[in-house]
N, C-alpha and C. Protein backbone atom coordinates (compact mmCIF):
# COMPACT_ATOMS: atom_id res chain seq x y z
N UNK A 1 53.19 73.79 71.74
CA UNK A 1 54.45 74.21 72.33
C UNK A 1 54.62 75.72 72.12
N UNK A 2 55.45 76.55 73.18
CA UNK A 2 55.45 78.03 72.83
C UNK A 2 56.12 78.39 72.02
N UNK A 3 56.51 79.50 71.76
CA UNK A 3 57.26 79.88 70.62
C UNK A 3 58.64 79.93 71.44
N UNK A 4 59.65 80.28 70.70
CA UNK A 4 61.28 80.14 71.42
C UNK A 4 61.43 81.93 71.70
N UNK A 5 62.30 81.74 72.53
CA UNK A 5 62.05 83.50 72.79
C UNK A 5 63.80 83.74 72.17
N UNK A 6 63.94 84.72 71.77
CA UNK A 6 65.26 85.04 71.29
C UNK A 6 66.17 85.80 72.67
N UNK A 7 67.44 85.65 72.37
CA UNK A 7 68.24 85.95 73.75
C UNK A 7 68.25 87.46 73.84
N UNK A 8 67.80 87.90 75.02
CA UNK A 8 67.87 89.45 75.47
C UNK A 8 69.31 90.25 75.03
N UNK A 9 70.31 89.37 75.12
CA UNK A 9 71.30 90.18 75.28
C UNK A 9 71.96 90.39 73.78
N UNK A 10 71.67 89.10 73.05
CA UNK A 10 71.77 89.25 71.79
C UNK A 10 70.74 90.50 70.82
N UNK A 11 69.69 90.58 70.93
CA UNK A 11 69.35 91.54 70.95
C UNK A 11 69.48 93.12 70.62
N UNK A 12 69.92 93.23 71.59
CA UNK A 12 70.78 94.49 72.22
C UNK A 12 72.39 94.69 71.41
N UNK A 13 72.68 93.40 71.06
CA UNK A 13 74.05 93.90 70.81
C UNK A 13 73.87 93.77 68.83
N UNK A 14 73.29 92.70 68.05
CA UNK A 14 73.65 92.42 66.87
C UNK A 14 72.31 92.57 65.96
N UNK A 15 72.07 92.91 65.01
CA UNK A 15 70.89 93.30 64.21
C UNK A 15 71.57 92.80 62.77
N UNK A 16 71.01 92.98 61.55
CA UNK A 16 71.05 92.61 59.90
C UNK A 16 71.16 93.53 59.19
N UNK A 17 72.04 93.23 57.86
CA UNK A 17 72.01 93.99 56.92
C UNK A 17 70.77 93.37 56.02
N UNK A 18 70.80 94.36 55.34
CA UNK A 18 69.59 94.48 53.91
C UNK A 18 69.91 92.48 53.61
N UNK A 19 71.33 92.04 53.64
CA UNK A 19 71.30 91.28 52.36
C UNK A 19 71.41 89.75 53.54
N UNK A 20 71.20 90.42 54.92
CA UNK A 20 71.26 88.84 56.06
C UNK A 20 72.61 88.95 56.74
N UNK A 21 73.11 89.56 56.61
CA UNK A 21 74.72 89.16 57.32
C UNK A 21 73.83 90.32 58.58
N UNK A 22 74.85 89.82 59.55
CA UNK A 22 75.03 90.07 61.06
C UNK A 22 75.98 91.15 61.42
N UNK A 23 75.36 92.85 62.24
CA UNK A 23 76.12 93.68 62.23
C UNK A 23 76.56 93.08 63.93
N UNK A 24 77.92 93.86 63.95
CA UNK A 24 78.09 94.25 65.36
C UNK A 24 79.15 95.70 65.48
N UNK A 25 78.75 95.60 67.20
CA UNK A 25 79.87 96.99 67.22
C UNK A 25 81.36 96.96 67.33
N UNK A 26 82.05 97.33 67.19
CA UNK A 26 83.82 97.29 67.63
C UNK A 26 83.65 96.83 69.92
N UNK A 27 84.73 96.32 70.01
CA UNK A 27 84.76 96.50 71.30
C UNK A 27 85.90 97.15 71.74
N UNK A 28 86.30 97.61 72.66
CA UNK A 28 87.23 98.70 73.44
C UNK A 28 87.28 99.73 72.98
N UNK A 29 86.45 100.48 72.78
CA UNK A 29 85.75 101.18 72.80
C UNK A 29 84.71 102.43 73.76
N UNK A 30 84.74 101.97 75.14
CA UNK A 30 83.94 102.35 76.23
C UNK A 30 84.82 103.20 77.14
N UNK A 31 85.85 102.85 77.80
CA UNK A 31 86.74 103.69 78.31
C UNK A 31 88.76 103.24 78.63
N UNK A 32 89.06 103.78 79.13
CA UNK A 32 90.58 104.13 78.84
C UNK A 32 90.99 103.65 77.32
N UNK A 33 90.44 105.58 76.62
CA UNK A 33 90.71 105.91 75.39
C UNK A 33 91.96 106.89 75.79
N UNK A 34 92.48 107.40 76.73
CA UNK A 34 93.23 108.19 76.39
C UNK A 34 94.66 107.76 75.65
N UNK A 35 94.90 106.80 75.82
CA UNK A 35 96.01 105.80 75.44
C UNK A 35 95.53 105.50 73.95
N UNK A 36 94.36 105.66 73.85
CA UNK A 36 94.34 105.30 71.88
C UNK A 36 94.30 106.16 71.03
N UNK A 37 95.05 106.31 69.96
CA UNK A 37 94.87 107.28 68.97
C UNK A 37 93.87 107.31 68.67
N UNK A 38 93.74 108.61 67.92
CA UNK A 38 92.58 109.07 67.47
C UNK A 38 91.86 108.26 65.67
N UNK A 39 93.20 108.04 65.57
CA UNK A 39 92.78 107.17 64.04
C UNK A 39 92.08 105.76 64.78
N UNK A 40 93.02 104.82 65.49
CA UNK A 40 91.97 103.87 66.02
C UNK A 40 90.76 104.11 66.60
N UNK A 41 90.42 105.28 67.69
CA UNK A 41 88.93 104.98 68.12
C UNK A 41 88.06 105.58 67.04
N UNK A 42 88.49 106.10 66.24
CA UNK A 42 87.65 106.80 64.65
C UNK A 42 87.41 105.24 64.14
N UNK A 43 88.18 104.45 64.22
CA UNK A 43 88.17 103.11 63.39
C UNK A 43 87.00 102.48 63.94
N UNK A 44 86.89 102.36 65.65
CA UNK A 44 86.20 101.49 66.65
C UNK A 44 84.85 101.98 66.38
N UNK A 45 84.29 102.76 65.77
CA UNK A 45 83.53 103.66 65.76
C UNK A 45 82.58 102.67 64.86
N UNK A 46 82.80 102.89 63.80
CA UNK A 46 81.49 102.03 62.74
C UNK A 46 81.13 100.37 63.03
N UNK A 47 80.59 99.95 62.31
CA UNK A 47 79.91 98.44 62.45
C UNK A 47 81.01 97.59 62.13
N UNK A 48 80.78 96.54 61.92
CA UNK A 48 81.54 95.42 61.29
C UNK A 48 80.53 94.08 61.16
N UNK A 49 80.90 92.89 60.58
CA UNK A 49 80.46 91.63 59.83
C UNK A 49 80.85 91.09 60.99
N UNK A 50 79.53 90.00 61.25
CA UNK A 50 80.20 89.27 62.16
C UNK A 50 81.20 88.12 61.43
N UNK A 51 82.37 87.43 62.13
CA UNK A 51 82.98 86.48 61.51
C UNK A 51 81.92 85.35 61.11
N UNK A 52 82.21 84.78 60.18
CA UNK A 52 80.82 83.54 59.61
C UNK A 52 81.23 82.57 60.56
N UNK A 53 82.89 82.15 61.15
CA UNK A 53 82.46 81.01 61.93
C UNK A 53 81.52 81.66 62.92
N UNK A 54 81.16 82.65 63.60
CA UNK A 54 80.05 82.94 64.27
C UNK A 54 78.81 82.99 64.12
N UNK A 55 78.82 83.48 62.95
CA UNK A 55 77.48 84.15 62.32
C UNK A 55 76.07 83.25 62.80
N UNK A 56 76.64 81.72 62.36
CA UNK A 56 75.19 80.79 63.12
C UNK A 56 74.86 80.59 64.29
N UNK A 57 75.53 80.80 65.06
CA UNK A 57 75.21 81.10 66.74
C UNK A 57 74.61 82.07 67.08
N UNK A 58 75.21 83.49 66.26
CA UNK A 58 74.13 84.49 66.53
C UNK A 58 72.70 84.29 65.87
N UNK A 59 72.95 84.00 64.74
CA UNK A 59 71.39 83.61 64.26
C UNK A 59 70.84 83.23 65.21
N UNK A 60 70.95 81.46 65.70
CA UNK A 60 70.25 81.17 66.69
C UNK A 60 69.53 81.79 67.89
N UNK A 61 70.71 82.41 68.13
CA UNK A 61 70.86 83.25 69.19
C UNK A 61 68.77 84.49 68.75
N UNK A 62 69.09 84.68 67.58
CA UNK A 62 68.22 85.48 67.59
C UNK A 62 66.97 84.75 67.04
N UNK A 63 67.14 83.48 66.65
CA UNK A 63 65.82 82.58 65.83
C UNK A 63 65.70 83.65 64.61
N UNK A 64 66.84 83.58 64.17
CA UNK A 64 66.45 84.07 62.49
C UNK A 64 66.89 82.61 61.52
């Protein structure tokens, strides 16, 4: 049987820390910022944890 291929799009969006947890990016983020302060899109800016009820879907998602 072949091997399972992991989802393209997942991919692209979610990767690991050192210790296994699941990064992702902020969303709204991309455009009509002029309406957001500058402290929030500074916020939107870094990574975050995915929520754990998620976390095993993305695994899957990636066959980790």
């Amino acid at each position: 049987m072949p091997k399972m291929k992991s989802k393209s799009s997942a991919k692209k969006r979610f990767s690991f820390t050192g210790t296994g947890l699941v990064k992702r990016k902020h969303a709204f983020k991309s455009h009509i910022l002029t309406k957001k302060s500058n402290k929030r899109k500074r916020n939107l800016t870094y990574f975050t944890i995915v929520d754990s009820a998620d976390a095993a879907n993305v695994k899957k998602m990636l066959l980790k």
